[in-house]
PDB file of N, CA and C in Angstrom:
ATOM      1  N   UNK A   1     100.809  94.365  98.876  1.00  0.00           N
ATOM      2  CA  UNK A   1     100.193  95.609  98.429  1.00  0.00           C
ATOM      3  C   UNK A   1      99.063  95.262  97.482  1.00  0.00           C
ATOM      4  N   UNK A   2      97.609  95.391  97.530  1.00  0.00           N
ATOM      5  CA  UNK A   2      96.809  95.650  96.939  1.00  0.00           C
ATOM      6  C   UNK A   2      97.148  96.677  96.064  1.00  0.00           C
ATOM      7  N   UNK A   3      96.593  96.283  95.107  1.00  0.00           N
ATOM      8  CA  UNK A   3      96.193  97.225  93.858  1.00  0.00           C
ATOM      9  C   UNK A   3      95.453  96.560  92.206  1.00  0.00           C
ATOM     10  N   UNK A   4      94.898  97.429  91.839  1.00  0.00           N
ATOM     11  CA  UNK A   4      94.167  96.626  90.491  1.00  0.00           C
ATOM     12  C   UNK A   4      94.731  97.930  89.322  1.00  0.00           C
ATOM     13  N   UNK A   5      94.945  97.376  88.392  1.00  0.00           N
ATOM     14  CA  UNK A   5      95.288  98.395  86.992  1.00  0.00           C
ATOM     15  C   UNK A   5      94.145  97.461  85.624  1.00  0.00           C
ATOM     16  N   UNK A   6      94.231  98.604  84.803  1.00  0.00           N
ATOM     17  CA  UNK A   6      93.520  98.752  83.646  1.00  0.00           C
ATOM     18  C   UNK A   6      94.291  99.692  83.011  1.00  0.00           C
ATOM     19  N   UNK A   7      93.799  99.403  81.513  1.00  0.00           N
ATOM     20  CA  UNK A   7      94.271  99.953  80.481  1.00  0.00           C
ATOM     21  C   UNK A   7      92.861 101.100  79.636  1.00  0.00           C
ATOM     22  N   UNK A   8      93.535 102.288  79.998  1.00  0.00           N
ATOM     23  CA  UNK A   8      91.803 103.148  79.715  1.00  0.00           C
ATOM     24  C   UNK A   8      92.302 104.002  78.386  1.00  0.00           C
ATOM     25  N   UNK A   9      92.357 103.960  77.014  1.00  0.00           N
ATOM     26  CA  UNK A   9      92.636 104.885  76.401  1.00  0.00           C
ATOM     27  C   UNK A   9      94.053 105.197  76.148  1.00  0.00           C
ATOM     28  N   UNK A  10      94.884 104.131  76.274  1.00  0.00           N
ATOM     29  CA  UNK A  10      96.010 104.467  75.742  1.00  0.00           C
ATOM     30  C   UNK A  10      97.223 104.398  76.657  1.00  0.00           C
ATOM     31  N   UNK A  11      96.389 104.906  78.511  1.00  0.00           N
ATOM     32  CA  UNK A  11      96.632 104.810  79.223  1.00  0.00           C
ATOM     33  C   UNK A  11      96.556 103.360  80.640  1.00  0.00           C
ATOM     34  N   UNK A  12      97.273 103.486  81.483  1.00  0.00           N
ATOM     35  CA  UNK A  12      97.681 102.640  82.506  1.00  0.00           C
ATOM     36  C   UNK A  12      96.856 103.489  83.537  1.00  0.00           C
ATOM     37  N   UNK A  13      95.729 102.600  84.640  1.00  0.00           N
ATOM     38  CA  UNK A  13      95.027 103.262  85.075  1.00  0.00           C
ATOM     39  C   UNK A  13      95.402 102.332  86.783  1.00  0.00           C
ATOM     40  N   UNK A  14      96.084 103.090  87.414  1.00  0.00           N
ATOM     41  CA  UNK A  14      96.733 101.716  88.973  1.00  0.00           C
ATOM     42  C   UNK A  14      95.759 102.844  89.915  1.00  0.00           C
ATOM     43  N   UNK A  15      95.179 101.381  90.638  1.00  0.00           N
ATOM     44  CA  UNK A  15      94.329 101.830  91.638  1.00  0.00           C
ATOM     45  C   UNK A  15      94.884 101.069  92.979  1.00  0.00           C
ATOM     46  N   UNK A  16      95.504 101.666  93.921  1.00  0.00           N
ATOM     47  CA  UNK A  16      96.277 101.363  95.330  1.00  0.00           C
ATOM     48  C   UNK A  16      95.113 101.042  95.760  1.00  0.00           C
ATOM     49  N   UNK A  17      95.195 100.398  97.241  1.00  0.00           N
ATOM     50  CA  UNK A  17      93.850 100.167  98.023  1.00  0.00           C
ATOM     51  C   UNK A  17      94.608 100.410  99.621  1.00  0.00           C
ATOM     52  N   UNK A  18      93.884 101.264 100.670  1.00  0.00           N
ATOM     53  CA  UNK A  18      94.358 101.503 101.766  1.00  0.00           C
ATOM     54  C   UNK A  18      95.340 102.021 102.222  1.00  0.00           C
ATOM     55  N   UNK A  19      96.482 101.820 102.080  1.00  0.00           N
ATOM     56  CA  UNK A  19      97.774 102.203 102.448  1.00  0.00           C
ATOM     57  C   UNK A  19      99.009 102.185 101.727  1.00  0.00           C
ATOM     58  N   UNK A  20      99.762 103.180 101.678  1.00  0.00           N
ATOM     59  CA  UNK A  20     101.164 102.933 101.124  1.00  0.00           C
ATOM     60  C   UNK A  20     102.127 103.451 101.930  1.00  0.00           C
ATOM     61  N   UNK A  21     102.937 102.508 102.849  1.00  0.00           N
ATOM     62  CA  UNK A  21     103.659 103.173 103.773  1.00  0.00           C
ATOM     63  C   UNK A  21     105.009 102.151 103.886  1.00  0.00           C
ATOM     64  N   UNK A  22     105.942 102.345 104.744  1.00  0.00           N
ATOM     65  CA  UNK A  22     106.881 101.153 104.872  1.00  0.00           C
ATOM     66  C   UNK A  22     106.417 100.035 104.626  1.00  0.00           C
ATOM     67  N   UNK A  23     105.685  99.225 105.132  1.00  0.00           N
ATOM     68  CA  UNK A  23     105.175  97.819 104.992  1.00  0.00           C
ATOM     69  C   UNK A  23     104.935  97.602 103.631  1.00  0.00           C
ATOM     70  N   UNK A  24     104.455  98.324 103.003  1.00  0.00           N
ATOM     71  CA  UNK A  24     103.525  98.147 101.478  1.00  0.00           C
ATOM     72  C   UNK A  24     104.558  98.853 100.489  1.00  0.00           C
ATOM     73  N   UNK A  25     105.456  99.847 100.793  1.00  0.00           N
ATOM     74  CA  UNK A  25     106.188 101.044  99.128  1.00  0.00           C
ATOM     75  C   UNK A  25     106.650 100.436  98.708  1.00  0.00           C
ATOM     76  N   UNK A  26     107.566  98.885  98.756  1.00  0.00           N
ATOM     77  CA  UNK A  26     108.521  98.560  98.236  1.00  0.00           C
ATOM     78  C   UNK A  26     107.045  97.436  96.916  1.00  0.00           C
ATOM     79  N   UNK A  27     106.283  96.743  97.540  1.00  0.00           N
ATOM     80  CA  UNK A  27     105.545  96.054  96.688  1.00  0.00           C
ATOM     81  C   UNK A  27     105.053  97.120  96.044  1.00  0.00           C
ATOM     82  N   UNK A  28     104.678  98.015  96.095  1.00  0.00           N
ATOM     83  CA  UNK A  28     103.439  98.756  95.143  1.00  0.00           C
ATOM     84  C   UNK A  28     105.122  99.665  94.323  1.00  0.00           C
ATOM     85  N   UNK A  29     106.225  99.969  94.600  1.00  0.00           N
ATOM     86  CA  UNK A  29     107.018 100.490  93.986  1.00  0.00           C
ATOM     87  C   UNK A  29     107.417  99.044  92.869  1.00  0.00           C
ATOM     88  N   UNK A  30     107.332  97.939  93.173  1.00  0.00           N
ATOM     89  CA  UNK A  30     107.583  96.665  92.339  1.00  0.00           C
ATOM     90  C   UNK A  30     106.788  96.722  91.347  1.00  0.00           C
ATOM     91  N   UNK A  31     105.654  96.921  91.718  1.00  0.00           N
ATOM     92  CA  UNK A  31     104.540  96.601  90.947  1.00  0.00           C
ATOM     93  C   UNK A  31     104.121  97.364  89.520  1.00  0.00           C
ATOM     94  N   UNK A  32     104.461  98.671  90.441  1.00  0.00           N
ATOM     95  CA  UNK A  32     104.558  99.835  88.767  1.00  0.00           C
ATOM     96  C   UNK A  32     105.517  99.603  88.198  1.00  0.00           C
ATOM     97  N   UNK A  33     106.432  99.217  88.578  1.00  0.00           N
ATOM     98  CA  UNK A  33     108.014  99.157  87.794  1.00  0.00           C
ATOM     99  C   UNK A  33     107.453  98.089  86.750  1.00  0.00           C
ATOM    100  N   UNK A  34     106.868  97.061  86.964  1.00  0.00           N
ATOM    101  CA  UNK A  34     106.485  95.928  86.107  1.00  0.00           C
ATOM    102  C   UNK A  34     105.554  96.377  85.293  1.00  0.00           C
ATOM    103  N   UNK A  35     104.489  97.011  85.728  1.00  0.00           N
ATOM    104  CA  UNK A  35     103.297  97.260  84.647  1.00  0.00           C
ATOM    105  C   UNK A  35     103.582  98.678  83.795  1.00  0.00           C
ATOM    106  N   UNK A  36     104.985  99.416  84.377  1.00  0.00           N
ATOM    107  CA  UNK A  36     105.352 100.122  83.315  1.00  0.00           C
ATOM    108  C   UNK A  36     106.315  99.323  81.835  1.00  0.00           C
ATOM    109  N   UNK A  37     107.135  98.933  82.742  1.00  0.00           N
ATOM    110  CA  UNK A  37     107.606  97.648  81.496  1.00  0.00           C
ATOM    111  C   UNK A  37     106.781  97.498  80.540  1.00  0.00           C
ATOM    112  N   UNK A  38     105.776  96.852  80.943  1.00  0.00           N
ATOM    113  CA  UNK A  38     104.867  96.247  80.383  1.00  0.00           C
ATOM    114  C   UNK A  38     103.759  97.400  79.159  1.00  0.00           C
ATOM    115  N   UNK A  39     104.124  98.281  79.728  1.00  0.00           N
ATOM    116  CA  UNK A  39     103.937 100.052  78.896  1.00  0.00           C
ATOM    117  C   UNK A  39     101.734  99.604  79.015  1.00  0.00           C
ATOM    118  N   UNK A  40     101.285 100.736  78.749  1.00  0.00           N
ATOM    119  CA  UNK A  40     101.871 101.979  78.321  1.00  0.00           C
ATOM    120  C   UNK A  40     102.135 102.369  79.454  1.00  0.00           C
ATOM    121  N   UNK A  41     103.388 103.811  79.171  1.00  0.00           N
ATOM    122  CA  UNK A  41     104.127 104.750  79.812  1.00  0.00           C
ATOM    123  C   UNK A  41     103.578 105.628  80.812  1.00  0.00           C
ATOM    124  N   UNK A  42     102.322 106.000  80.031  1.00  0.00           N
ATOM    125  CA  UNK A  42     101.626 107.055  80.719  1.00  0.00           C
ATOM    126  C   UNK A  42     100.538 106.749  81.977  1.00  0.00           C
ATOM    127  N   UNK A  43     100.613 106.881  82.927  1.00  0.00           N
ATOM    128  CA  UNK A  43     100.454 106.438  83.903  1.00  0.00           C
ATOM    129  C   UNK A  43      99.332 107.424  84.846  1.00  0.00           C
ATOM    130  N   UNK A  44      97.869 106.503  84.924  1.00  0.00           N
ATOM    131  CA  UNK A  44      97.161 107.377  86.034  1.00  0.00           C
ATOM    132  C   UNK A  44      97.132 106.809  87.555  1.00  0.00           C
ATOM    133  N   UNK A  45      97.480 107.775  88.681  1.00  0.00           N
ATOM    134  CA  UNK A  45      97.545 107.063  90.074  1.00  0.00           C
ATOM    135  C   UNK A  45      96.356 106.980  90.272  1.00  0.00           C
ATOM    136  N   UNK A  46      95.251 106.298  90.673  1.00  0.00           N
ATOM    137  CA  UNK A  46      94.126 107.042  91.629  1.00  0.00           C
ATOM    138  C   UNK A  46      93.900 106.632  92.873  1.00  0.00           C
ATOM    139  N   UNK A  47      94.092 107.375  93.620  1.00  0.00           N
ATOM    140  CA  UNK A  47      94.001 107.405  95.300  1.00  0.00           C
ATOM    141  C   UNK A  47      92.949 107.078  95.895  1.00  0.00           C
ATOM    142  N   UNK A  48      91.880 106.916  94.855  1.00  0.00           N
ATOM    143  CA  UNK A  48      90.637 107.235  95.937  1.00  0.00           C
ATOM    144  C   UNK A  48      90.275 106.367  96.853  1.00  0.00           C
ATOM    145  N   UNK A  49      91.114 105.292  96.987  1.00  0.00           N
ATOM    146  CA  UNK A  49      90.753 104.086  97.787  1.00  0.00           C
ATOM    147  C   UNK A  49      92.453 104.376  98.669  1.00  0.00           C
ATOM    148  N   UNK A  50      92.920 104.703  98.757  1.00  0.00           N
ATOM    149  CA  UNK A  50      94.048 105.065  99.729  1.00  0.00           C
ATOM    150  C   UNK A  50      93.803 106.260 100.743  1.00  0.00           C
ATOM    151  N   UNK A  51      93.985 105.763 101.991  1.00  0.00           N
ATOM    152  CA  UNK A  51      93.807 106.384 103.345  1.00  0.00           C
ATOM    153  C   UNK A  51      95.294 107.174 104.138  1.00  0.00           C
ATOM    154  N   UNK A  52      96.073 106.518 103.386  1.00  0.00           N
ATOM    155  CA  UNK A  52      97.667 106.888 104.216  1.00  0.00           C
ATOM    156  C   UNK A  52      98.531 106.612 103.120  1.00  0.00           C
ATOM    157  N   UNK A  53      99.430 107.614 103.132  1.00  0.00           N
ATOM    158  CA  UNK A  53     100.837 107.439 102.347  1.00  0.00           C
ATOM    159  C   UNK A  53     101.579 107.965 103.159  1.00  0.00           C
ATOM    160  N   UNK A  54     102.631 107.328 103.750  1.00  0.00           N
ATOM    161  CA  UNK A  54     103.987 107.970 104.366  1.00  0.00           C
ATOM    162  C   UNK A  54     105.182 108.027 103.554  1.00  0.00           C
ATOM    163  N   UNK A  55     106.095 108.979 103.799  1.00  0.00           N
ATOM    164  CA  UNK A  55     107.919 109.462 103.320  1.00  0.00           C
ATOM    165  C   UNK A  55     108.242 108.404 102.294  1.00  0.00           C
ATOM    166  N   UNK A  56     108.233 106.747 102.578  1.00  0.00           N
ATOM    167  CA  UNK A  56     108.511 105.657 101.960  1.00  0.00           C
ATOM    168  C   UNK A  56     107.728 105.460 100.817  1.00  0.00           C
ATOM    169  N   UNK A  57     106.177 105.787 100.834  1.00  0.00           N
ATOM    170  CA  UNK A  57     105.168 105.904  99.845  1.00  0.00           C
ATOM    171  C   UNK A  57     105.490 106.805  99.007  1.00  0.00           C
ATOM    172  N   UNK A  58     105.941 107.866  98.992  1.00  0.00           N
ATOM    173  CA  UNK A  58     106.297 109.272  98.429  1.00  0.00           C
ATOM    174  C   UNK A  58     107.103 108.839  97.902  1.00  0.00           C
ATOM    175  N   UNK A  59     108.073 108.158  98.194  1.00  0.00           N
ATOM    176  CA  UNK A  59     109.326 108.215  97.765  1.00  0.00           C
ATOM    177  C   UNK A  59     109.033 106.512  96.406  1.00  0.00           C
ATOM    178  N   UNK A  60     108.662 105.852  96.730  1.00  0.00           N
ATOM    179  CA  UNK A  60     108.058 104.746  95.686  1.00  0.00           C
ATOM    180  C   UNK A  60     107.088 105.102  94.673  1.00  0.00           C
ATOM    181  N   UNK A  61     106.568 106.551  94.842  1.00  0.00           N
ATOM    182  CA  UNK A  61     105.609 107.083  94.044  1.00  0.00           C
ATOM    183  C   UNK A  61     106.888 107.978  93.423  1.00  0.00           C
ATOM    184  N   UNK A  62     107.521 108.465  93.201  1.00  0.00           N
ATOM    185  CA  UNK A  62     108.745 109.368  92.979  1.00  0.00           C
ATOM    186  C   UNK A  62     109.149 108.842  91.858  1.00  0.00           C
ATOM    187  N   UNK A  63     109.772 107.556  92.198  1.00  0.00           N
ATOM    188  CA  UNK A  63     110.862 106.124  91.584  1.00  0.00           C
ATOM    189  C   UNK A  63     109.566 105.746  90.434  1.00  0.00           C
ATOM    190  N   UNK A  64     108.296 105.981  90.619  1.00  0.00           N
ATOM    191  CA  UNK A  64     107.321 105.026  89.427  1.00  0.00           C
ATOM    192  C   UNK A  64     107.623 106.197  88.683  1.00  0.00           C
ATOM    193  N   UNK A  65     107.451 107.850  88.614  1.00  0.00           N
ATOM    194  CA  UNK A  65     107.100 108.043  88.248  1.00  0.00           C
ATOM    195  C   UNK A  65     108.512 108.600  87.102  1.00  0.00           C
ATOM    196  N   UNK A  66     109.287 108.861  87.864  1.00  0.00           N
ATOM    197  CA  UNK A  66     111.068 108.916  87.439  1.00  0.00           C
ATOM    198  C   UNK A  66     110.936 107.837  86.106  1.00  0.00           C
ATOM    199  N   UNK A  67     110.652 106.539  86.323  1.00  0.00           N
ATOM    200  CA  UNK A  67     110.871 105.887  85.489  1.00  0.00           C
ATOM    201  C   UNK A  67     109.943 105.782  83.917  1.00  0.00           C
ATOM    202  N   UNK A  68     108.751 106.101  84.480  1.00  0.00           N
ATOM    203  CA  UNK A  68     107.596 106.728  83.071  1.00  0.00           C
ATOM    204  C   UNK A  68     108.170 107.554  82.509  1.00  0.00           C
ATOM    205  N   UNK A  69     108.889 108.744  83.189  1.00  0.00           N
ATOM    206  CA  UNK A  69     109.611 110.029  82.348  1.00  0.00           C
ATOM    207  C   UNK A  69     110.402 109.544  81.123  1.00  0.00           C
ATOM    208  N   UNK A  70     111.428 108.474  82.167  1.00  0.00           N
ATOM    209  CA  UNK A  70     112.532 107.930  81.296  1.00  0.00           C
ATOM    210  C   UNK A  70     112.514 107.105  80.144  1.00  0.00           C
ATOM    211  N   UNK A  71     111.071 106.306  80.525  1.00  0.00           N
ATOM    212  CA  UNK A  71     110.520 105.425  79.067  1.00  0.00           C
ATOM    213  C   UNK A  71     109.850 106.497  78.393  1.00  0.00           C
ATOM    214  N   UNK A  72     109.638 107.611  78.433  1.00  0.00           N
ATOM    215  CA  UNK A  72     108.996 108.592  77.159  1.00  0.00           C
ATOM    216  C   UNK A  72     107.729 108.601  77.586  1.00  0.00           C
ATOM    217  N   UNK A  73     107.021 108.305  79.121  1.00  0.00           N
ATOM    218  CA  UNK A  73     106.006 108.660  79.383  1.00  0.00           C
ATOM    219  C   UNK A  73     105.688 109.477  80.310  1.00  0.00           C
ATOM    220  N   UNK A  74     104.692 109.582  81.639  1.00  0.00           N
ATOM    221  CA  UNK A  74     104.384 110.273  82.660  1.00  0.00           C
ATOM    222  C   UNK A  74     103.157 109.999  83.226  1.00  0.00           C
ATOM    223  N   UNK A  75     103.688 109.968  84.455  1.00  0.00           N
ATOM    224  CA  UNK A  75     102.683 109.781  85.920  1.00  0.00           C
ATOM    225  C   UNK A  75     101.995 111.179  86.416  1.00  0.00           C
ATOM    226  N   UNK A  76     101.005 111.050  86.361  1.00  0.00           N
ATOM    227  CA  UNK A  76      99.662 111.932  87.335  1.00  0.00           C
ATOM    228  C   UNK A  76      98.719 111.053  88.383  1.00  0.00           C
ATOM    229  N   UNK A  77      98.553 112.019  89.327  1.00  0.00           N
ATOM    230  CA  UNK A  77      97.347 111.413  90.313  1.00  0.00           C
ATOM    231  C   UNK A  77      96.083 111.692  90.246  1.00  0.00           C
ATOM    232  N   UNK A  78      95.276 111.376  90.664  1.00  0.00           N
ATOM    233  CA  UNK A  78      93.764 111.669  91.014  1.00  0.00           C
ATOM    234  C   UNK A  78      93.376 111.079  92.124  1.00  0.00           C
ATOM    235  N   UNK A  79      91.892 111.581  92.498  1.00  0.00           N
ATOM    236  CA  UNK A  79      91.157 111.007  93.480  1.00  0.00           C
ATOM    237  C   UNK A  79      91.814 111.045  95.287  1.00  0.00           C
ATOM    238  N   UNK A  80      93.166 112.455  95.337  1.00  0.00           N
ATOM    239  CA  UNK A  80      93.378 112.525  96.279  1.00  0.00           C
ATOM    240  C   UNK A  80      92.482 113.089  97.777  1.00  0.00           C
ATOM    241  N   UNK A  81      92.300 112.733  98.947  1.00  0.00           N
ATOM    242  CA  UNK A  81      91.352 112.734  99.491  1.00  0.00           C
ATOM    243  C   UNK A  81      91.932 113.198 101.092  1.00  0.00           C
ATOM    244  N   UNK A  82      91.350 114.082 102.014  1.00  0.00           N
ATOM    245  CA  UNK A  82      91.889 113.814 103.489  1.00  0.00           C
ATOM    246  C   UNK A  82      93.289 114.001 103.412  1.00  0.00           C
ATOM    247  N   UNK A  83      93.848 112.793 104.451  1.00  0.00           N
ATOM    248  CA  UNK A  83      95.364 113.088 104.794  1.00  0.00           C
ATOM    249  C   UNK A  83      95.991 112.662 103.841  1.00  0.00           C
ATOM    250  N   UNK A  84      95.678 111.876 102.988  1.00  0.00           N
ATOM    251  CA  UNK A  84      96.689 111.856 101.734  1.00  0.00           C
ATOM    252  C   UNK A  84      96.730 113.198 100.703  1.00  0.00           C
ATOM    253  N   UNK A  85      96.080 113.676 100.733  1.00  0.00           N
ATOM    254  CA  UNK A  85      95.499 115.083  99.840  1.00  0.00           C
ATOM    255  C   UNK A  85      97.040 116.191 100.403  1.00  0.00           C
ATOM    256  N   UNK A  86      96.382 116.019 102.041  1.00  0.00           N
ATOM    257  CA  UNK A  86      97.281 116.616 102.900  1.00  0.00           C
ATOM    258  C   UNK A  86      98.472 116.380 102.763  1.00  0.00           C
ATOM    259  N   UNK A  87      98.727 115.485 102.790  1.00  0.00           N
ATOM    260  CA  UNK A  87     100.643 115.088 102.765  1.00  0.00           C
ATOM    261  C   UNK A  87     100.660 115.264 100.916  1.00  0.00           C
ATOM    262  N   UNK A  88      99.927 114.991 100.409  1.00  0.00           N
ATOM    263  CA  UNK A  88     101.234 115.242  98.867  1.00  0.00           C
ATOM    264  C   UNK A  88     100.692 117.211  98.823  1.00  0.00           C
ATOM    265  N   UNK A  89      99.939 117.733  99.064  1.00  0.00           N
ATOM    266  CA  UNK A  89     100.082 119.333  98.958  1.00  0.00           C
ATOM    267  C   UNK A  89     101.468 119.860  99.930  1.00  0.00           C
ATOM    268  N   UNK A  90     102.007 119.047 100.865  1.00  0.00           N
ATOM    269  CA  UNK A  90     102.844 119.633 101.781  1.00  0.00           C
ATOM    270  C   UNK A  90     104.086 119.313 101.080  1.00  0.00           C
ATOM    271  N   UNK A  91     104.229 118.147 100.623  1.00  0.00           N
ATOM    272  CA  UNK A  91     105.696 117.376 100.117  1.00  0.00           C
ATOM    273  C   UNK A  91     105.454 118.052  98.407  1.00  0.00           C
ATOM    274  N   UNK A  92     104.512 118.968  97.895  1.00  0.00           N
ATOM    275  CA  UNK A  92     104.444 119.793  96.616  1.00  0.00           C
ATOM    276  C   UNK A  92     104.519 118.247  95.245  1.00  0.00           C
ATOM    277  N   UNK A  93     104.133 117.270  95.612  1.00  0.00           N
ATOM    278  CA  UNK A  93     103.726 116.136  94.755  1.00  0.00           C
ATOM    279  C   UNK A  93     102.512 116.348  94.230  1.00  0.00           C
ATOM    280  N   UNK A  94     101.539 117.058  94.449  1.00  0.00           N
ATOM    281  CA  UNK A  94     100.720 117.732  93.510  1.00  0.00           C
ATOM    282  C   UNK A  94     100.915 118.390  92.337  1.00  0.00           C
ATOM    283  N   UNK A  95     101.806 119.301  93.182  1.00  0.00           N
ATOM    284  CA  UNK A  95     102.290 120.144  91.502  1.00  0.00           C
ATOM    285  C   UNK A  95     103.249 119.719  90.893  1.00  0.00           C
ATOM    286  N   UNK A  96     104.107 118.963  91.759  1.00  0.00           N
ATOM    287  CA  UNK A  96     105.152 117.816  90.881  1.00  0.00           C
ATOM    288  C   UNK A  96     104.886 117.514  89.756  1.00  0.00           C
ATOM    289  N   UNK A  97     103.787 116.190  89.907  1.00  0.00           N
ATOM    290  CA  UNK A  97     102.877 115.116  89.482  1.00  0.00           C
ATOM    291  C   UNK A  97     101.824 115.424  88.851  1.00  0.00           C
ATOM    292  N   UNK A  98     101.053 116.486  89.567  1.00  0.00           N
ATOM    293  CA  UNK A  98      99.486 116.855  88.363  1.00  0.00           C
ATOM    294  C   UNK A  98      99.046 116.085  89.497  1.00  0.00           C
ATOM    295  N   UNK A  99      97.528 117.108  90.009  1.00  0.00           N
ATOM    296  CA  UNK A  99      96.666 116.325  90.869  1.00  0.00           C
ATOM    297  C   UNK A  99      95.153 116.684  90.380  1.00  0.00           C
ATOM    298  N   UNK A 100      94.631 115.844  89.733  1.00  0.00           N
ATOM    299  CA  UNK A 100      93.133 116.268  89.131  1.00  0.00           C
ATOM    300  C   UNK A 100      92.082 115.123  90.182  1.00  0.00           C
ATOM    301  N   UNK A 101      90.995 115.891  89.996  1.00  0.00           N
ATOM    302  CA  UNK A 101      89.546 115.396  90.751  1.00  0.00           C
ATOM    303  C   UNK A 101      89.180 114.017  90.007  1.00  0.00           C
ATOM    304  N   UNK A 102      89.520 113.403  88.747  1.00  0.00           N
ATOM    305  CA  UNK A 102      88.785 112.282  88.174  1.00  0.00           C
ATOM    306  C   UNK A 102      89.864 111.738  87.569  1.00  0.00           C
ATOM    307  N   UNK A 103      89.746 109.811  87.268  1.00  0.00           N
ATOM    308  CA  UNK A 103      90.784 110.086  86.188  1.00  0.00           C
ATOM    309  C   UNK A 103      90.452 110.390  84.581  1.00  0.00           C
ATOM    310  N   UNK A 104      88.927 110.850  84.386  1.00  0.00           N
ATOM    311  CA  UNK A 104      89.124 111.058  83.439  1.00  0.00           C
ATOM    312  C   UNK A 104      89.974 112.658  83.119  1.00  0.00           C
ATOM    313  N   UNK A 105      89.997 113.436  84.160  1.00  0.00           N
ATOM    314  CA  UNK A 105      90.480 114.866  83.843  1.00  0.00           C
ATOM    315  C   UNK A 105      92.282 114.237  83.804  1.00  0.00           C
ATOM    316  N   UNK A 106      92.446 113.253  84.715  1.00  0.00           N
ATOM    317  CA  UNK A 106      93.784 113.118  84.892  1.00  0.00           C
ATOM    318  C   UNK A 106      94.593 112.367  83.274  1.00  0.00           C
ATOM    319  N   UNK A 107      93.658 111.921  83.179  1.00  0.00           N
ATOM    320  CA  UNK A 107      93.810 110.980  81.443  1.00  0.00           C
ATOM    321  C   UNK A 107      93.853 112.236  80.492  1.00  0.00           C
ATOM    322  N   UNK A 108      93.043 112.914  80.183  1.00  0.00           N
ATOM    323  CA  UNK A 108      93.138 114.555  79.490  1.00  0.00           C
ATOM    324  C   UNK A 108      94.299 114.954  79.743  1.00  0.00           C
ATOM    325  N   UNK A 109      94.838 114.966  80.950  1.00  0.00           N
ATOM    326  CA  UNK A 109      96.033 116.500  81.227  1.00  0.00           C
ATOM    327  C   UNK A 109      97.334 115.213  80.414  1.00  0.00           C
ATOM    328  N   UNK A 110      97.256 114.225  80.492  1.00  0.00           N
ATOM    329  CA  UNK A 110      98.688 113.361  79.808  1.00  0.00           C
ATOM    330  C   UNK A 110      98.339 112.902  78.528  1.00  0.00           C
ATOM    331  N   UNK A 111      97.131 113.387  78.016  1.00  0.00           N
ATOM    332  CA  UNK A 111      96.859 112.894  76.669  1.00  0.00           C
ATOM    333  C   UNK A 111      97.209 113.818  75.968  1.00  0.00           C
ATOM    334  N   UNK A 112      97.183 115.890  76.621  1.00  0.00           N
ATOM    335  CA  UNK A 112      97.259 117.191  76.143  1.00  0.00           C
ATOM    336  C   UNK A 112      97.742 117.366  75.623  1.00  0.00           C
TER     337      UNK A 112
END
């Protein structure tokens, strides 16, 4: 699983690349688990380089974000696009999660 993170403001900024589906949820579900450890808590997704998330993706995005709650922080997305846009408005992971246009709006709504 591709992905690159930064630290923007206090915040954890994970940028997926291409896909998150069976092949890839379990690494990119590894991966946040570690760089939440590693804190901070508060956590921005940004999609904008992801093309596909399937059931398994959802569900590894679920588990990152379950676990930010539990360390005293929280996960939001941004930069959702197309069929990924599509599948988290259907599975209601938008309004779950918080779905903003930038991460700087997405950094605002967990800084609020």
């Amino acid at each position: 699983m591709d992905l690159t993170h930064e630290l923007s403001n206090g915040l954890r900024v994970v940028r997926p690349m291409s896909r998150i589906d069976s092949g890839t949820a379990a690494a990119f579900e590894e991966q946040c688990a570690a760089l939440l450890d590693d804190g901070p808590h508060k956590v921005v997704v940004d999609f904008s380089q992801v093309e596909y998330v399937s059931s398994a993706g959802l569900r590894a995005l679920l588990i990152a974000a379950k676990k930010a709650k539990s360390l005293g922080g929280a996960l939001t997305l941004c930069g959702l696009r197309g069929n990924v846009k599509e599948v988290m408005a259907v599975s209601g992971f938008d309004v779950i999660l918080g779905s903003h246009p930038s991460v700087q709006e997405a950094a605002a709504a967990l800084q609020g």
